[in-house]
Protein backbone atom coordinates (compact mmCIF):
# COMPACT_ATOMS: atom_id res chain seq x y z
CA UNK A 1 9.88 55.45 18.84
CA UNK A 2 12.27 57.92 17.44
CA UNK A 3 12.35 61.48 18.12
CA UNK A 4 13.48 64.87 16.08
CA UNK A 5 13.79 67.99 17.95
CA UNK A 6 14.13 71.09 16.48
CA UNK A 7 15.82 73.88 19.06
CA UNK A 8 14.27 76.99 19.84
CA UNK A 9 15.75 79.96 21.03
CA UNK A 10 15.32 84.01 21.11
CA UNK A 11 15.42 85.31 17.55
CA UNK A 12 15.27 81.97 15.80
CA UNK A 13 14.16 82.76 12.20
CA UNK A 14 10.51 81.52 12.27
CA UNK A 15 10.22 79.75 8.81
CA UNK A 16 13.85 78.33 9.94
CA UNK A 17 11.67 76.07 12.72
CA UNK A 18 8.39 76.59 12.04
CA UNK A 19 9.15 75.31 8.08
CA UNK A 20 10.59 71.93 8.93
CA UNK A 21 8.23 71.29 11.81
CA UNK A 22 5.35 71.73 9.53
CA UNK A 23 7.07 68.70 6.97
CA UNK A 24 8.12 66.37 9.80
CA UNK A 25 4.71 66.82 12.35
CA UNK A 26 2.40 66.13 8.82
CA UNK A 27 4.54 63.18 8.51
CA UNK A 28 5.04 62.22 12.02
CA UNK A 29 1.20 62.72 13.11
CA UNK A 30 -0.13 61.09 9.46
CA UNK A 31 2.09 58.13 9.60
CA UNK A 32 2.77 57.22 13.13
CA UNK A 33 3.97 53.58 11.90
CA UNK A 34 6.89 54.79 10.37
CA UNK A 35 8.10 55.15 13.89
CA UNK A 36 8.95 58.81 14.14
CA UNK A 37 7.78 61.76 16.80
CA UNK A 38 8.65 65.73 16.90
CA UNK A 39 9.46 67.83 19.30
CA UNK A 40 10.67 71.10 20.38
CA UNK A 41 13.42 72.05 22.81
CA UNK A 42 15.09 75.30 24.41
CA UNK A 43 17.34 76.34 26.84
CA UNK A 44 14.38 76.32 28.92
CA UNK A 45 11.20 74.78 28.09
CA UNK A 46 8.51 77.60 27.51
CA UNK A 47 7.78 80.64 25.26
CA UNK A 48 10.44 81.61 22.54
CA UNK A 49 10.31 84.84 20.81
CA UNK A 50 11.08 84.40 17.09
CA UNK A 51 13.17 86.86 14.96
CA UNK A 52 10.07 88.94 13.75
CA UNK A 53 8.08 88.51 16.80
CA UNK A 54 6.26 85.09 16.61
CA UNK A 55 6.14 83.45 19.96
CA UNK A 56 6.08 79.87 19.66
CA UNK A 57 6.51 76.99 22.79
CA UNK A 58 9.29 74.51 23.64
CA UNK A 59 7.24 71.83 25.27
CA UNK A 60 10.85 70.72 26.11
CA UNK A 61 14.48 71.47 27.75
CA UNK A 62 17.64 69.36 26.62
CA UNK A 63 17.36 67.95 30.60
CA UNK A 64 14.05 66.41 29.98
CA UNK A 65 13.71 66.14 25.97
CA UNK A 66 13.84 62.58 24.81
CA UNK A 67 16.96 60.68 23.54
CA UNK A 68 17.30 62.70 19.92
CA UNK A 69 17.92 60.72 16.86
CA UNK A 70 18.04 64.01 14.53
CA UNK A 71 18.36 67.54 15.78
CA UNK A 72 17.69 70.15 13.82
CA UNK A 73 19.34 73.22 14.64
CA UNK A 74 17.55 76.99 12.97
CA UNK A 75 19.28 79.56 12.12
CA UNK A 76 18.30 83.40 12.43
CA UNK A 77 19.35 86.27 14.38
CA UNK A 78 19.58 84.64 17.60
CA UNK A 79 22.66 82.82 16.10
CA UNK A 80 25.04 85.11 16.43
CA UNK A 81 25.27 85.33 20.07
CA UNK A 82 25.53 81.57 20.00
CA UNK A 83 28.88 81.97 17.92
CA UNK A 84 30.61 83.39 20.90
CA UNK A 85 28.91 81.20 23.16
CA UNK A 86 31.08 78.57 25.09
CA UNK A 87 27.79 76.89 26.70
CA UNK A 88 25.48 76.89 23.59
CA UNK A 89 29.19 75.55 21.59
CA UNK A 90 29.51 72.95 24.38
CA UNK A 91 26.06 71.54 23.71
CA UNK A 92 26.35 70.98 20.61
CA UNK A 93 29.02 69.37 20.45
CA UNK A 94 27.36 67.09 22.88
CA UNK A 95 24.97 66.72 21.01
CA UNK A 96 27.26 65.56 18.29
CA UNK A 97 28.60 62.90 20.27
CA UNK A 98 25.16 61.21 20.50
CA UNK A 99 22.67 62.19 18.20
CA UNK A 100 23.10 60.35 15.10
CA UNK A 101 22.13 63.13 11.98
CA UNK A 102 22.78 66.28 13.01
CA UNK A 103 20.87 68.82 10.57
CA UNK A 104 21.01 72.85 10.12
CA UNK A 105 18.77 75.15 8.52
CA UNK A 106 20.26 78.75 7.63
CA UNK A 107 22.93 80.28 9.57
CA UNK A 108 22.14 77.17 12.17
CA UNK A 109 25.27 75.88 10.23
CA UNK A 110 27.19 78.97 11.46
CA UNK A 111 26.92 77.75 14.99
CA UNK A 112 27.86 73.72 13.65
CA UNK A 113 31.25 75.73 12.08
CA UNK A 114 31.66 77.60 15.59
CA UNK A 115 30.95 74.11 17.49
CA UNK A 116 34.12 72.56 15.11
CA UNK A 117 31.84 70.22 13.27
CA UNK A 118 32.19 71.37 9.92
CA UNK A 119 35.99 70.90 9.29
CA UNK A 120 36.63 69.64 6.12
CA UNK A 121 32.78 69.05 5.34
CA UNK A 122 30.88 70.33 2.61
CA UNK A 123 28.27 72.50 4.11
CA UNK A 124 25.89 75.69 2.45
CA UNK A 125 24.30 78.27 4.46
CA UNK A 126 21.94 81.20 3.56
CA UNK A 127 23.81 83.26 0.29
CA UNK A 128 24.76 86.15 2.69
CA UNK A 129 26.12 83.81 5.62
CA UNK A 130 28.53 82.17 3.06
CA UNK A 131 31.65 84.45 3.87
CA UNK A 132 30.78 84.18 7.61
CA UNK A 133 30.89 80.44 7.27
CA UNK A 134 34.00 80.16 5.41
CA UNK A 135 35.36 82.73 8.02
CA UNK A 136 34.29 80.70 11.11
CA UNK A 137 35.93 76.88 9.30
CA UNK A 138 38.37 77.85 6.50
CA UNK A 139 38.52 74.29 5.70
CA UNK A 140 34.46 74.24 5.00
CA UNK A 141 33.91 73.12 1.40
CA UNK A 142 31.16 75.67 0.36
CA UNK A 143 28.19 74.60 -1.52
CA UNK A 144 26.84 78.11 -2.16
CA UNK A 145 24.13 76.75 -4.72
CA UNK A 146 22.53 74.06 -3.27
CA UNK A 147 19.45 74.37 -1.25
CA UNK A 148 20.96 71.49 1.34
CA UNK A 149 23.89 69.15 1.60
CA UNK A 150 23.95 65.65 2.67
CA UNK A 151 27.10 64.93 4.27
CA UNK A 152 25.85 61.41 5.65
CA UNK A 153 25.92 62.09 9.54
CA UNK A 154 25.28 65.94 8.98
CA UNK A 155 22.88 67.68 6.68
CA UNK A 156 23.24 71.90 6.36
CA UNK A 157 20.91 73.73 4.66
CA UNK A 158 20.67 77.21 2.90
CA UNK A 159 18.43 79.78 4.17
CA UNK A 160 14.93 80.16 5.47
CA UNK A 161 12.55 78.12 2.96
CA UNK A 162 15.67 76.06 2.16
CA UNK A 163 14.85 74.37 5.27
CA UNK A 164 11.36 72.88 3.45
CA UNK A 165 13.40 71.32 1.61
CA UNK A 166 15.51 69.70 3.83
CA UNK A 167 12.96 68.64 6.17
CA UNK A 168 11.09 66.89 3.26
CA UNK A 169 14.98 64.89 2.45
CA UNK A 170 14.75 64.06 5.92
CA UNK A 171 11.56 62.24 5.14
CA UNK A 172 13.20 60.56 2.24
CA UNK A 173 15.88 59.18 3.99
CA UNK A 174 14.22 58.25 6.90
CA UNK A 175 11.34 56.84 5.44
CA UNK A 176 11.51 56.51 1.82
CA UNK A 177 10.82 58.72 -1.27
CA UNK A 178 7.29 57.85 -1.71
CA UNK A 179 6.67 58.83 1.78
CA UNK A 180 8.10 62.12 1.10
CA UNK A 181 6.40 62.51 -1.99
CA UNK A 182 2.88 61.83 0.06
CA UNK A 183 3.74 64.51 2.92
CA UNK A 184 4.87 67.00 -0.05
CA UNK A 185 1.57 66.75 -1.26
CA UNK A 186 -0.07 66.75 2.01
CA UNK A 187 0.93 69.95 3.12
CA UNK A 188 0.71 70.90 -0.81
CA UNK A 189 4.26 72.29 -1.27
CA UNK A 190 5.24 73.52 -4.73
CA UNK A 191 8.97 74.30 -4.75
CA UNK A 192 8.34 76.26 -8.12
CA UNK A 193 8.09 79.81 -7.43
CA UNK A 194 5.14 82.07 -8.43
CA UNK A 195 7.11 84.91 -9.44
């Protein structure tokens, strides 16, 4: 088995979590031979208050979540204390030392820049975190008008339902495209907007 956890913490933008969890959970719990399980993980495992008041549950902390083969790192308010934050920065780039694909949704690429791993990389964030980003790695290439970017190892995101998007690429690459195609249609996602 190989396992995706998606990080929780105070503030986290909810569709920033909550969006890819929905992709890779119909995915994971629909097609358990493809090998795949989700998971959730915070500082501490337990309730997380979300950016606009959502409480959702880590069912797991980074000292007892399993071995990660993709992490997938929200954005949201709650970022920008992480910026500043030696421990958070410390983990990550921990994480980055052994988890294979390392993915972002949002400003969850503002923390990646912070952590160092975004030198030189082309990377997007949400369109009013672009500055910010370019600010935080000067050497980021910017991709301010795609919805994700697929650096191989590392895959950033723009904002908020961007992260739909990148959870269902995820599924693509892990998995195939027609396996992606059946989840988009399972949880009946139509990336054309109604208005």
């Amino acid at each position: 088995m190989r396992h995706i956890g998606i990080l929780l913490f105070e503030d986290v933008e909810e569709l920033d979590a909550i969006g890819p969890w929905e992709v890779l959970a119909f995915w994971c719990r629909g097609f358990p031979d493809d090998g795949y399980a989700v998971h959730t993980l915070a500082a501490r495992a337990g309730p997380v208050r979300c950016a606009k008041g959502l409480e959702v549950t880590a069912r797991h902390s980074p000292a007892d979540a399993p071995p990660l083969d993709v992490l997938v790192h929200p954005g949201g308010r709650g970022t920008r204390p992480m910026l500043g934050d030696d421990g958070h920065l410390a983990w990550v780039r921990e994480q980055r030392a052994k988890v294979p694909l390392m993915t972002s949704v949002c400003t969850g690429s503002l923390v990646y820049a912070a952590a160092g791993l975004l030198a030189g990389r082309p990377a997007t964030t949400h369109w009013g975190s672009l500055e910010r980003l370019a600010e935080l790695e000067p050497t980021v290439e910017l991709r301010p008008d795609d919805r994700f970017v697929d650096d191989g190892d590392l895959i950033t995101s723009a904002g908020i339902s961007a992260g739909v998007d990148m959870a269902l690429h995820l599924v693509a690459r892990l998995a195939g495209v027609d396996r992606a195609r059946q989840v988009r249609r399972g949880i009946q996602y139509d990336p054309l907007p109604p208005v």
